[in-house]
PDB file of N, CA and C in Angstrom:
ATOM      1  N   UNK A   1     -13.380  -7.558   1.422  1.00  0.00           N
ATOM      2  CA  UNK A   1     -13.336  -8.839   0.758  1.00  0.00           C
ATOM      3  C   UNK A   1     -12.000  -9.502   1.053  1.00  0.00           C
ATOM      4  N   UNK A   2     -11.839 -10.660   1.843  1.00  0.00           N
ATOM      5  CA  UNK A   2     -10.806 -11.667   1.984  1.00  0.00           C
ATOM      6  C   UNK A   2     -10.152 -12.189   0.248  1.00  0.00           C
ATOM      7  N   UNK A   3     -10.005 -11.227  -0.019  1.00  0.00           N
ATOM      8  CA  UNK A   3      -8.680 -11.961  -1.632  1.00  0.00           C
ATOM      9  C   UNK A   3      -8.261 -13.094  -1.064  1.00  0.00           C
ATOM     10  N   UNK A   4      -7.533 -13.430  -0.424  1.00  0.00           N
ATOM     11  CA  UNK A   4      -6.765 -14.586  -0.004  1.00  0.00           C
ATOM     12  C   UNK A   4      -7.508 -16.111  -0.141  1.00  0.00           C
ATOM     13  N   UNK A   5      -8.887 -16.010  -0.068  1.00  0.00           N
ATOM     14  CA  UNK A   5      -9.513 -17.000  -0.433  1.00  0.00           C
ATOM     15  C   UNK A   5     -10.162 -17.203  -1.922  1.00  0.00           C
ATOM     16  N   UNK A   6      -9.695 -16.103  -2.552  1.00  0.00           N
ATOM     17  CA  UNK A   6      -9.734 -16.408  -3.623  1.00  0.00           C
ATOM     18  C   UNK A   6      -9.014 -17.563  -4.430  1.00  0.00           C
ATOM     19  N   UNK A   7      -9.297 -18.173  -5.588  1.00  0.00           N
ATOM     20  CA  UNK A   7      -9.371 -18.880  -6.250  1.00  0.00           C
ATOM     21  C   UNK A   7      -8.411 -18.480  -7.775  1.00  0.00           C
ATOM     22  N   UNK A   8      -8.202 -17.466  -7.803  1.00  0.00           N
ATOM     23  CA  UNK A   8      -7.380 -17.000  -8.662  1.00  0.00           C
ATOM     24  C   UNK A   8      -5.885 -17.172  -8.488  1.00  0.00           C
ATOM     25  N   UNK A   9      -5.117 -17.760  -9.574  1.00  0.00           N
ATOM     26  CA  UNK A   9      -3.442 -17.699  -9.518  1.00  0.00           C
ATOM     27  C   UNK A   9      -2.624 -16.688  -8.846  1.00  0.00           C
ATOM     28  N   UNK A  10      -1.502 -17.121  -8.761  1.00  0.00           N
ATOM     29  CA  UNK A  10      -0.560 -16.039  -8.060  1.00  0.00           C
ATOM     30  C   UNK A  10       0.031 -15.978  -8.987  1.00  0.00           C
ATOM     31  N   UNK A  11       0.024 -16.618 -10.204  1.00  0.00           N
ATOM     32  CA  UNK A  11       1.438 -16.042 -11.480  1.00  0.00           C
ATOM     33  C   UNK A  11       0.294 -16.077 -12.392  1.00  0.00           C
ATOM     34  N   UNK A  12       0.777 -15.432 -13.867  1.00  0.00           N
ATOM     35  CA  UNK A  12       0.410 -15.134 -14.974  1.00  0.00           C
ATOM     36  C   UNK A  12      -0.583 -16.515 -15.689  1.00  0.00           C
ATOM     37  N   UNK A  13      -1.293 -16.172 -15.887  1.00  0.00           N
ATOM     38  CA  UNK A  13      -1.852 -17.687 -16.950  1.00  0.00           C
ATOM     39  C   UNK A  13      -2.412 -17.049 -18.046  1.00  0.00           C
ATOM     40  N   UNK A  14      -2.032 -17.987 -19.139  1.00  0.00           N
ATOM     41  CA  UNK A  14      -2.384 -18.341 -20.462  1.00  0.00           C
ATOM     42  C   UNK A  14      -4.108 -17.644 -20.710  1.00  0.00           C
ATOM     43  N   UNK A  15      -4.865 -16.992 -21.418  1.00  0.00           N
ATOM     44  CA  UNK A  15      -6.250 -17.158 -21.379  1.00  0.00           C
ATOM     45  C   UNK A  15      -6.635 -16.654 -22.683  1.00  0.00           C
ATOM     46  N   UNK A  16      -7.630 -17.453 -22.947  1.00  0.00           N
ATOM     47  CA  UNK A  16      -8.445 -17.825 -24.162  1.00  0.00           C
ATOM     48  C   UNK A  16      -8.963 -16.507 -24.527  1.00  0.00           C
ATOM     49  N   UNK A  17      -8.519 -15.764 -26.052  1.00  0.00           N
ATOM     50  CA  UNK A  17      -9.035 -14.342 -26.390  1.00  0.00           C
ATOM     51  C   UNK A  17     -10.550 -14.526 -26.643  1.00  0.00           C
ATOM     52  N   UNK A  18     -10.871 -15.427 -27.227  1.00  0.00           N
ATOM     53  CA  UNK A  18     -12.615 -15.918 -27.585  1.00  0.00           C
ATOM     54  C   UNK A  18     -13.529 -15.814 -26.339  1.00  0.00           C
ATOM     55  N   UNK A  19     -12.803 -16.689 -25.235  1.00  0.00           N
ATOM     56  CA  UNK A  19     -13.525 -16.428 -23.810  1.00  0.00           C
ATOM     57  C   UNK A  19     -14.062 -15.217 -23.553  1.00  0.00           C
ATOM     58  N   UNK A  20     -12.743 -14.449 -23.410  1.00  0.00           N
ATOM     59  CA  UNK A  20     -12.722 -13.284 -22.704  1.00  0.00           C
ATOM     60  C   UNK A  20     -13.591 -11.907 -22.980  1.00  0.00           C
ATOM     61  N   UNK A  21     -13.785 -12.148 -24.972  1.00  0.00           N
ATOM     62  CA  UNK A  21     -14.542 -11.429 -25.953  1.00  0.00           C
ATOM     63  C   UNK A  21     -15.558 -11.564 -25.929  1.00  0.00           C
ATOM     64  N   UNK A  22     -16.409 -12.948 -25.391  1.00  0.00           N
ATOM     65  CA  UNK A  22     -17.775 -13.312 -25.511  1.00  0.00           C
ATOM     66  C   UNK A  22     -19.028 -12.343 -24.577  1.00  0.00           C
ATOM     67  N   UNK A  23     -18.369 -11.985 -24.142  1.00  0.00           N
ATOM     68  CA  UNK A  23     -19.399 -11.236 -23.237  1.00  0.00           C
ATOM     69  C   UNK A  23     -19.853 -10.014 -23.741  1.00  0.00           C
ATOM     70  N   UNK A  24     -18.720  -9.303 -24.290  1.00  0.00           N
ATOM     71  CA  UNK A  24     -18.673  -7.869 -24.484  1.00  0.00           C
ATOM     72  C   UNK A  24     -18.649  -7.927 -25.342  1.00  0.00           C
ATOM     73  N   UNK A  25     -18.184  -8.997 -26.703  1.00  0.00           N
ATOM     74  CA  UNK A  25     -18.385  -8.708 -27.982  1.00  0.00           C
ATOM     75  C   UNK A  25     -17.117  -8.125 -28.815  1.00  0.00           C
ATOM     76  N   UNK A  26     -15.888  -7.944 -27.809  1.00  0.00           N
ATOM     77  CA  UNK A  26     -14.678  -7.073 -27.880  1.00  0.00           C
ATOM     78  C   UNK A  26     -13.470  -7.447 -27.291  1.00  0.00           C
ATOM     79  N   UNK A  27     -12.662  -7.738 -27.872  1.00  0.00           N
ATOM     80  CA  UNK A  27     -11.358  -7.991 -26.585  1.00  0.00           C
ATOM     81  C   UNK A  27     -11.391  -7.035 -26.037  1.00  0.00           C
ATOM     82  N   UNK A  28     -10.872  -5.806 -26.563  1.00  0.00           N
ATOM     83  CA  UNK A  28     -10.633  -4.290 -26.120  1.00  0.00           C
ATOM     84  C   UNK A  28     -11.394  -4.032 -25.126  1.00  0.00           C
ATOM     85  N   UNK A  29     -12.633  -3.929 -25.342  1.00  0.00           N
ATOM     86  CA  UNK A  29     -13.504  -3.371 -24.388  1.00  0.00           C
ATOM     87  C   UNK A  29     -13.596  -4.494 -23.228  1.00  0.00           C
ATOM     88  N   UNK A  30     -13.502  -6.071 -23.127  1.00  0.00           N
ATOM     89  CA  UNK A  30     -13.102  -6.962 -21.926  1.00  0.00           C
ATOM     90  C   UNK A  30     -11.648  -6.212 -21.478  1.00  0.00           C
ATOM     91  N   UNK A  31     -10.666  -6.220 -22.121  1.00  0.00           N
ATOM     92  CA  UNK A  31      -9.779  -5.769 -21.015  1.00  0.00           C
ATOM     93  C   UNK A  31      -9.728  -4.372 -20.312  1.00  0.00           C
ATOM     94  N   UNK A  32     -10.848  -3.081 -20.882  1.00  0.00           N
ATOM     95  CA  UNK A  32     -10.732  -2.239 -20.449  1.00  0.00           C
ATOM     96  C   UNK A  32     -11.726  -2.463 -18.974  1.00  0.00           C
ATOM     97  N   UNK A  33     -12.308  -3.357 -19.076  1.00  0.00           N
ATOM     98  CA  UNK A  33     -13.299  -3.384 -17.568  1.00  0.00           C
ATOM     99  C   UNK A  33     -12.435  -4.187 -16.502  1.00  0.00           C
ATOM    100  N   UNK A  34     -11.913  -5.426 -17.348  1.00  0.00           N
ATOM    101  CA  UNK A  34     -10.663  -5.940 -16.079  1.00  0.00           C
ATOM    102  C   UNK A  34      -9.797  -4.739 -16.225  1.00  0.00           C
ATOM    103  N   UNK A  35      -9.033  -3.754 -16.499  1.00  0.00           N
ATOM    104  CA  UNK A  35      -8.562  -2.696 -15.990  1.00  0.00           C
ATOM    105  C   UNK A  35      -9.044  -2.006 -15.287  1.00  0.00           C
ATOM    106  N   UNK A  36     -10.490  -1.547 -15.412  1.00  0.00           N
ATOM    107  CA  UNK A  36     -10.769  -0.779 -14.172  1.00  0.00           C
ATOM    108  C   UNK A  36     -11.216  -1.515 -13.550  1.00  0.00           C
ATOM    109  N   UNK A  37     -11.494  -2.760 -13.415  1.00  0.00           N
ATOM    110  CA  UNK A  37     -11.863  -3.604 -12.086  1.00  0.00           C
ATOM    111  C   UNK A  37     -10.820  -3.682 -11.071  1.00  0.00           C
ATOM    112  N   UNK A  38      -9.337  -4.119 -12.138  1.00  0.00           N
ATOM    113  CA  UNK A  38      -8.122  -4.278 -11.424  1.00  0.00           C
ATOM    114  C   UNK A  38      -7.451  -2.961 -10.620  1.00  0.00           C
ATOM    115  N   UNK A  39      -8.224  -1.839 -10.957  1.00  0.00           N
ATOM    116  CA  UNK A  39      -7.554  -0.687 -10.544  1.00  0.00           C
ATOM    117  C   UNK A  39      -8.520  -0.379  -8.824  1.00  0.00           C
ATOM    118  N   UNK A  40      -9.737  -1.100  -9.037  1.00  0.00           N
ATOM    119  CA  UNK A  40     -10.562  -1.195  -7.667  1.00  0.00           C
ATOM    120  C   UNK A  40      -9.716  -1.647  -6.808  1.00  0.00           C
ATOM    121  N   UNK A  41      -9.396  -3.042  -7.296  1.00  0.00           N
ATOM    122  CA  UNK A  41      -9.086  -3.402  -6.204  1.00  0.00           C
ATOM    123  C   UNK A  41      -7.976  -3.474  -6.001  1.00  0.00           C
ATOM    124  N   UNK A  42      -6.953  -2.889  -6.788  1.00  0.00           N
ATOM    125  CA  UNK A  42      -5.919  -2.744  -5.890  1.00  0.00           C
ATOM    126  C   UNK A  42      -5.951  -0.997  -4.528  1.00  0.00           C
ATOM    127  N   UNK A  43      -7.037  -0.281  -5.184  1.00  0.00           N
ATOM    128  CA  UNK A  43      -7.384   0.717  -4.339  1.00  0.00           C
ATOM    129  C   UNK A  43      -8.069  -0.112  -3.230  1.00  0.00           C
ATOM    130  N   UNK A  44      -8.877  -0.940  -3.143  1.00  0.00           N
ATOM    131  CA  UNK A  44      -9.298  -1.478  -1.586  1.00  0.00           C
ATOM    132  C   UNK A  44      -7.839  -2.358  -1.225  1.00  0.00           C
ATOM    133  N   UNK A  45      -7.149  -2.909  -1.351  1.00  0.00           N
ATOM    134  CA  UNK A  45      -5.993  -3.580  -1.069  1.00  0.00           C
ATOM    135  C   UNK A  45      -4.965  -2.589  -0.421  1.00  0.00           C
ATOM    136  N   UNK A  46      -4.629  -1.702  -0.993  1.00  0.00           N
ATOM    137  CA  UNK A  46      -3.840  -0.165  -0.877  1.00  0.00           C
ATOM    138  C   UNK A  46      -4.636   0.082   1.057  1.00  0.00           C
ATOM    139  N   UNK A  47      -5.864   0.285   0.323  1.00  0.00           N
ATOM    140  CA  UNK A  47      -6.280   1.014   1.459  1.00  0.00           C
ATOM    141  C   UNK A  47      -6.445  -0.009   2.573  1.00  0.00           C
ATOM    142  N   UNK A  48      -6.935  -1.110   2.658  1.00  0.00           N
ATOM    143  CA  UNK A  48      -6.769  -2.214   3.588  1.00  0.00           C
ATOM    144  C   UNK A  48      -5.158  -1.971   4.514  1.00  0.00           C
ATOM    145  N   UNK A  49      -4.258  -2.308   3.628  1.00  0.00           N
ATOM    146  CA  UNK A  49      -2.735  -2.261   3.866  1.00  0.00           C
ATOM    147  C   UNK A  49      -2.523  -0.930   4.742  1.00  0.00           C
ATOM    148  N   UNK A  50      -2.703   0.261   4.134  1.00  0.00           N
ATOM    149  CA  UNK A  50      -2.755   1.174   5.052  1.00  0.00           C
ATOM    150  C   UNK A  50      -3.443   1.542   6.710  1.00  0.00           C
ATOM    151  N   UNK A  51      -4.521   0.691   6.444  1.00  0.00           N
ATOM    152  CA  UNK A  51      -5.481   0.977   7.519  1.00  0.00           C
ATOM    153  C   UNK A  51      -4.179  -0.117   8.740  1.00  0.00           C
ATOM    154  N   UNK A  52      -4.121  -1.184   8.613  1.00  0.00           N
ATOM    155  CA  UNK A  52      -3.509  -1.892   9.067  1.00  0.00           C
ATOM    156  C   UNK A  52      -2.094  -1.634   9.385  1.00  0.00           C
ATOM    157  N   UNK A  53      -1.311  -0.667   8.708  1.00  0.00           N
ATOM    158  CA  UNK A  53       0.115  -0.606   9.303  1.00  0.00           C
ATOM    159  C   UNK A  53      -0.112   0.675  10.032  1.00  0.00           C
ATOM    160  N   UNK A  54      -1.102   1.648   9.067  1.00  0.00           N
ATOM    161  CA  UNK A  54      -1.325   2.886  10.475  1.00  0.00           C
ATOM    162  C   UNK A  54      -1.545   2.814  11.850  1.00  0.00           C
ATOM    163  N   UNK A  55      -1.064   1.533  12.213  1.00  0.00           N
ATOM    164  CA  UNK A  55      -1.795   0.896  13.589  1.00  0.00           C
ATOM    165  C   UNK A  55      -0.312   1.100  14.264  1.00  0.00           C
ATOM    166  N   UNK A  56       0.646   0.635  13.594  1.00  0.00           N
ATOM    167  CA  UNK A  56       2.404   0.494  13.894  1.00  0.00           C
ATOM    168  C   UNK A  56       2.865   2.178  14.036  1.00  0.00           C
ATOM    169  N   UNK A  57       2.566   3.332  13.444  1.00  0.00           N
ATOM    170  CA  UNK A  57       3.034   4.349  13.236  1.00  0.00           C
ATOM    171  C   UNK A  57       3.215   4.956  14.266  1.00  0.00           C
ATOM    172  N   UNK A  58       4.651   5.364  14.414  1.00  0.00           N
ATOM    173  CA  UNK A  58       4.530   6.580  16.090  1.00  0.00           C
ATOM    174  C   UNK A  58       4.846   7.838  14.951  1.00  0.00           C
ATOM    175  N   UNK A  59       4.263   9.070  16.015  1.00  0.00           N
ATOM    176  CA  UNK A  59       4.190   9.789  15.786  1.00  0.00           C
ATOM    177  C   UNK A  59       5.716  11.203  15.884  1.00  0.00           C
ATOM    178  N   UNK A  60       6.534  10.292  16.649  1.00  0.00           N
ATOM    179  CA  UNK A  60       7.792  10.848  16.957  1.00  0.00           C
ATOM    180  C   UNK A  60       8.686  11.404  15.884  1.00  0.00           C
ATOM    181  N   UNK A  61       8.753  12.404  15.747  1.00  0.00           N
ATOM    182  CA  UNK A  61       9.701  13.143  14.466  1.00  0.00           C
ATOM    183  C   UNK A  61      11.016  13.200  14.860  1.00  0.00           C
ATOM    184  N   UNK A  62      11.469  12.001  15.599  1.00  0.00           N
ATOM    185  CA  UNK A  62      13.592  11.667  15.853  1.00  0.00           C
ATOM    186  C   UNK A  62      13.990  11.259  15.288  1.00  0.00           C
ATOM    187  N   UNK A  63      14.947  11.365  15.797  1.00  0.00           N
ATOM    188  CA  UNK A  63      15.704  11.096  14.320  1.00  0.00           C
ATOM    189  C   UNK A  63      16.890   9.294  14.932  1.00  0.00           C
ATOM    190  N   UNK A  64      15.831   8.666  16.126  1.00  0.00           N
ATOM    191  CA  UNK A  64      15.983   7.421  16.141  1.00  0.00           C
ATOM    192  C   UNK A  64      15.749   6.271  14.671  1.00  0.00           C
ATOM    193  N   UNK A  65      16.620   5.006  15.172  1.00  0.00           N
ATOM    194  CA  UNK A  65      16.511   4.493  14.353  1.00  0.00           C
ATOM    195  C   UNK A  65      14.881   3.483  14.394  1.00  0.00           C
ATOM    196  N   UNK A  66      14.323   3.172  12.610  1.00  0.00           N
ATOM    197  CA  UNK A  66      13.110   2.843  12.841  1.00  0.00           C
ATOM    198  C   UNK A  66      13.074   1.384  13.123  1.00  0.00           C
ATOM    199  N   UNK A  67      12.736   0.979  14.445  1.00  0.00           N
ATOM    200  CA  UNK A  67      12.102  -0.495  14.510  1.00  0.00           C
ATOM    201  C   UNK A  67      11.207  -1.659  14.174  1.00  0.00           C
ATOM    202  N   UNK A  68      11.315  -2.449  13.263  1.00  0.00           N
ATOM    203  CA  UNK A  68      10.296  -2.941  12.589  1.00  0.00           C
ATOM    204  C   UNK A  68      10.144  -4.268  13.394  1.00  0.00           C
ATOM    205  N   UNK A  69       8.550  -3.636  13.129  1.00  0.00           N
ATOM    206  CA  UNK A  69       7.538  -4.811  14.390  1.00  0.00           C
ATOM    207  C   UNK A  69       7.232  -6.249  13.415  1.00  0.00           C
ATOM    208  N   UNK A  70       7.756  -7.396  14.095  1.00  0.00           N
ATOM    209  CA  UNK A  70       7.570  -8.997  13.398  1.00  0.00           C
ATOM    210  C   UNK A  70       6.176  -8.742  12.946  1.00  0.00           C
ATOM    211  N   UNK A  71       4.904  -7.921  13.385  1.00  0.00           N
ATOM    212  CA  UNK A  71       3.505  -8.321  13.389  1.00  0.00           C
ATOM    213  C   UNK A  71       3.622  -7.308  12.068  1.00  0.00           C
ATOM    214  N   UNK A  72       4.332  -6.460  12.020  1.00  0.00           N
ATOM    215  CA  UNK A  72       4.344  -5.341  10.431  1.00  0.00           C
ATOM    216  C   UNK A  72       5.047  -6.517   9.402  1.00  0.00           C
ATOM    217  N   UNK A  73       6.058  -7.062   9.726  1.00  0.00           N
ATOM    218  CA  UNK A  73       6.532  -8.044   8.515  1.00  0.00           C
ATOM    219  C   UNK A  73       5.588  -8.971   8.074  1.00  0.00           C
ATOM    220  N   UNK A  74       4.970  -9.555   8.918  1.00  0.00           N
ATOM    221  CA  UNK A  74       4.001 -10.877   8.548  1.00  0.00           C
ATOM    222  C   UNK A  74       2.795 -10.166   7.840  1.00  0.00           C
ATOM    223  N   UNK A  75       2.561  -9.231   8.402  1.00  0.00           N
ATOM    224  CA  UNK A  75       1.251  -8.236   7.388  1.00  0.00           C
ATOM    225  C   UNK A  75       2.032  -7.852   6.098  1.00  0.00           C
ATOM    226  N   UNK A  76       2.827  -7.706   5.924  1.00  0.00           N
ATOM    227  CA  UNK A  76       3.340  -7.308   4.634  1.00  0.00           C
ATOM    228  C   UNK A  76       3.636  -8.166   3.384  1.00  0.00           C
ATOM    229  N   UNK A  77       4.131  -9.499   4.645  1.00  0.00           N
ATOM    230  CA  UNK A  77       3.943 -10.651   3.526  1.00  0.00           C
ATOM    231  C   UNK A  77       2.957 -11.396   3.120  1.00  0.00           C
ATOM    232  N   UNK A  78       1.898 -11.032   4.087  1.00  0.00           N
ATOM    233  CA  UNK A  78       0.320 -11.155   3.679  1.00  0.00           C
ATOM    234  C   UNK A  78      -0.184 -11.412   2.538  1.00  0.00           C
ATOM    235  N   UNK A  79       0.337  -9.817   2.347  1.00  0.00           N
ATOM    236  CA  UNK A  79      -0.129  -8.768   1.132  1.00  0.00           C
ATOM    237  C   UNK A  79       0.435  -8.974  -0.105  1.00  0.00           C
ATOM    238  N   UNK A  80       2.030  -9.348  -0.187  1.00  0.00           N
ATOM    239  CA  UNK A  80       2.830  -9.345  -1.113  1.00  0.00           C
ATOM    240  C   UNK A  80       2.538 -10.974  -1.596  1.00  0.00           C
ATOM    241  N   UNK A  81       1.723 -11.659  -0.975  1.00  0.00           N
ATOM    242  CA  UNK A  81       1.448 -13.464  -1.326  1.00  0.00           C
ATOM    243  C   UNK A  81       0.184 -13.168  -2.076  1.00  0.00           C
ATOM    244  N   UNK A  82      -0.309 -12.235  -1.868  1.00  0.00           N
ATOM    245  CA  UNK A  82      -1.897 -12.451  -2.608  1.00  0.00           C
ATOM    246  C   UNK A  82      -1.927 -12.232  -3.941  1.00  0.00           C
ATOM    247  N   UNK A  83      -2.691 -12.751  -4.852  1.00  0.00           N
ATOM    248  CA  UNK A  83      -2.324 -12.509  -6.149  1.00  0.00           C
ATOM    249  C   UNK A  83      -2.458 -11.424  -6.451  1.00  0.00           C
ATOM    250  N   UNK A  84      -1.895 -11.216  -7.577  1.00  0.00           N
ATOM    251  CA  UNK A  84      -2.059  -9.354  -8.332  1.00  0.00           C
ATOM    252  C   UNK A  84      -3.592  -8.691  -8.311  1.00  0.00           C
ATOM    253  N   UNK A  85      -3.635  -7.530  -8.982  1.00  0.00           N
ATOM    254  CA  UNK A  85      -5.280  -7.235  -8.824  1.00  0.00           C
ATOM    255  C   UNK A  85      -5.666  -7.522 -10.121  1.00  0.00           C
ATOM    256  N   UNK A  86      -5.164  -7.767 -11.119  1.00  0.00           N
ATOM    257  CA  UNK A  86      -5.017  -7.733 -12.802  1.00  0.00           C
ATOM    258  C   UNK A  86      -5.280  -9.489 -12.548  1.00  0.00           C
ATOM    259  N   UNK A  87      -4.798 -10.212 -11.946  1.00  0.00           N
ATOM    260  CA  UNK A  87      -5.376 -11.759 -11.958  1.00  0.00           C
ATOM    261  C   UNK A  87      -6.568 -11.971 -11.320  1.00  0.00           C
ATOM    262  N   UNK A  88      -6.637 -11.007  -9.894  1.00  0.00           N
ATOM    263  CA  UNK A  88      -8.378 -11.719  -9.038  1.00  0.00           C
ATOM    264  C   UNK A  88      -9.211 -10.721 -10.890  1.00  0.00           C
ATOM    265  N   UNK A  89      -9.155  -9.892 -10.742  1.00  0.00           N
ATOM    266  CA  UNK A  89     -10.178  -8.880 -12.086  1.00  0.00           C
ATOM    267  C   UNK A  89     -10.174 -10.005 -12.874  1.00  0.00           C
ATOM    268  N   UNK A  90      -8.776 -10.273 -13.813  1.00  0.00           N
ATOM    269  CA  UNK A  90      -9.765 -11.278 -14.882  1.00  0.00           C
ATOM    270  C   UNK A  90     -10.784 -12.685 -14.737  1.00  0.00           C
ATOM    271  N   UNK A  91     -10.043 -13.333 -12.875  1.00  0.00           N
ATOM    272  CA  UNK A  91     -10.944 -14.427 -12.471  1.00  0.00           C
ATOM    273  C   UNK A  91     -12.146 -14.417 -12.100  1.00  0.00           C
ATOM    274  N   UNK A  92     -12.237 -12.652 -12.096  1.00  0.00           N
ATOM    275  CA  UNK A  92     -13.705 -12.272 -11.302  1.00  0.00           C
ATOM    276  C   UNK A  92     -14.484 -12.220 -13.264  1.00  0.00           C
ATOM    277  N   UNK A  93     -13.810 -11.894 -13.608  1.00  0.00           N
ATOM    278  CA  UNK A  93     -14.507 -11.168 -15.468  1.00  0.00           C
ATOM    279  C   UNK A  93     -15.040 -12.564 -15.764  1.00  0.00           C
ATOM    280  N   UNK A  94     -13.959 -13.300 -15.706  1.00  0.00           N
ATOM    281  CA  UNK A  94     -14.427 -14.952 -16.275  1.00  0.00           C
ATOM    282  C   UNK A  94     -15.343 -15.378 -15.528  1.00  0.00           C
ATOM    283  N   UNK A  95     -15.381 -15.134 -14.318  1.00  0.00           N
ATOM    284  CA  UNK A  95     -16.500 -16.241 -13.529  1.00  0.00           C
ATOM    285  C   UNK A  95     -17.889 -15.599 -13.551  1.00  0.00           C
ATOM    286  N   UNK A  96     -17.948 -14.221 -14.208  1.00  0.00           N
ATOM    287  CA  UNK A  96     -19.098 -12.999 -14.032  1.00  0.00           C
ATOM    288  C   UNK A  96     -19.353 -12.569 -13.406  1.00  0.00           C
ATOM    289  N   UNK A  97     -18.517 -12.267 -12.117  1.00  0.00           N
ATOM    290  CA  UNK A  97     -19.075 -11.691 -10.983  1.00  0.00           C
ATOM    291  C   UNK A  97     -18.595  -9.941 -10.825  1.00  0.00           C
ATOM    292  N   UNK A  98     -18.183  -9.828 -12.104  1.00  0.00           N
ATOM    293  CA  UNK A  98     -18.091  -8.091 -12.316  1.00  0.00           C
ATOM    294  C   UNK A  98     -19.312  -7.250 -13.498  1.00  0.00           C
ATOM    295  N   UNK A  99     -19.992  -6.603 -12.684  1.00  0.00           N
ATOM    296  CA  UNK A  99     -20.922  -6.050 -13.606  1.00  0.00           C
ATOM    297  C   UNK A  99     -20.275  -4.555 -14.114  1.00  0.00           C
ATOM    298  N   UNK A 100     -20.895  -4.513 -15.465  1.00  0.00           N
ATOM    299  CA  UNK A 100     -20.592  -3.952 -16.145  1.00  0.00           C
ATOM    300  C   UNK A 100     -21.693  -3.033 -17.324  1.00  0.00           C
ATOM    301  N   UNK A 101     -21.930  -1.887 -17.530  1.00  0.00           N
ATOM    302  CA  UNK A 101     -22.855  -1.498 -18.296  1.00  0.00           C
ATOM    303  C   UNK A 101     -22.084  -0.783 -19.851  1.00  0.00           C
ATOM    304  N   UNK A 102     -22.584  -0.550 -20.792  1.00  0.00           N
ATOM    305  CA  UNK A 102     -22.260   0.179 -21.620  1.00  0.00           C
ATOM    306  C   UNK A 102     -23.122   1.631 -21.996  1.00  0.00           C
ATOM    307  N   UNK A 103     -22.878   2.622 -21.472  1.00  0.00           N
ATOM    308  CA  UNK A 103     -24.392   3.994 -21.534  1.00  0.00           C
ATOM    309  C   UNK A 103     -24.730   3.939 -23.181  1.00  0.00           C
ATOM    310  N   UNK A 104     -23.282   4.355 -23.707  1.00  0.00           N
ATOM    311  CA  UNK A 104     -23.322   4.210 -25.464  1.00  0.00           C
ATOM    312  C   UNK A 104     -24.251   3.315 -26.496  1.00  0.00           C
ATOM    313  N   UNK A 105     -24.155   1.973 -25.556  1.00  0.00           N
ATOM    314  CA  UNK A 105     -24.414   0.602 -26.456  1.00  0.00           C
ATOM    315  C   UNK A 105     -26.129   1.000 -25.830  1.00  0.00           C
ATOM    316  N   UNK A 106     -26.417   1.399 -24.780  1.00  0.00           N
ATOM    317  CA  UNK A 106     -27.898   0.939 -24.063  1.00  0.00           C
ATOM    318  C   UNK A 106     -29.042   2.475 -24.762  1.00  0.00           C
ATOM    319  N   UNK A 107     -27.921   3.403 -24.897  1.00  0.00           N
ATOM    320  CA  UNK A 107     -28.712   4.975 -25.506  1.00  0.00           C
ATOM    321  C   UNK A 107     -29.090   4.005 -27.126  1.00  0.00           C
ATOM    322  N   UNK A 108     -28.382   3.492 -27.908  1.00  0.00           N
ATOM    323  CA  UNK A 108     -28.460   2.869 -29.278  1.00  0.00           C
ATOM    324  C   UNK A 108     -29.725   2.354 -28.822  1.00  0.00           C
ATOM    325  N   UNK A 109     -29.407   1.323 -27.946  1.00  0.00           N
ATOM    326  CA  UNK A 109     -30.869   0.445 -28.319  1.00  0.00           C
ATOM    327  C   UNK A 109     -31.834   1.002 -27.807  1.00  0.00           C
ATOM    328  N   UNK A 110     -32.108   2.015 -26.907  1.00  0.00           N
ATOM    329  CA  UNK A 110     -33.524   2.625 -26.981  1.00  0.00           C
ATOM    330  C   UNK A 110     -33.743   3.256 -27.883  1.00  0.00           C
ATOM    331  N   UNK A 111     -33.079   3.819 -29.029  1.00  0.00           N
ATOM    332  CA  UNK A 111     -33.838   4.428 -30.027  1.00  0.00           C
ATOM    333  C   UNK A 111     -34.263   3.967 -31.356  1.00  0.00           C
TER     334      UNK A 111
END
């Protein structure tokens, strides 16, 4: 997933506790799913980042000094411009495009 075309802030914003509760019925339980949403994706981001500088890596164990490639800086500042994972999660929570189940809440209502 291209983050970068996301639609979500790069700094902190203000957001409505009523919003955020309406779905789930809970603040608590809304921010525990943007937490583990936010923890996704900063694991695909992590791993993106990695896949991409493992490309720069020599394998030489000298004890030369390390050269940093312009094409490793510009990837890095890529990464470090995109918003947090805790801002795309709550823009994804608000807009609904994170699903979410409850086993607890769904065992209740079948019985």
């Amino acid at each position: 997933m291209d983050y970068k075309k996301s639609k979500a802030p790069t700094n902190t914003v203000t957001r409505n506790i009523v919003e955020l509760s309406d779905d789930t019925g809970n603040i608590y339980e809304s921010v525990a799913i943007m937490a583990k949403r936010a923890n996704q994706i900063a694991a695909e981001i992590k791993q993106d980042l990695n896949k991409k500088l493992a490309e720069f890596s020599s394998y030489n164990d000298s004890l030369e000094e390390v050269f940093e490639n312009r094409e490793q800086i510009e990837i890095s500042r890529y990464y470090e411009k995109l918003p947090k994972p805790t801002l795309l999660a709550a823009e994804e929570f608000e807009q609904g495009q994170v699903y979410w189940r409850d086993p607890a809440r769904e065992k209740v209502e079948e019985d």
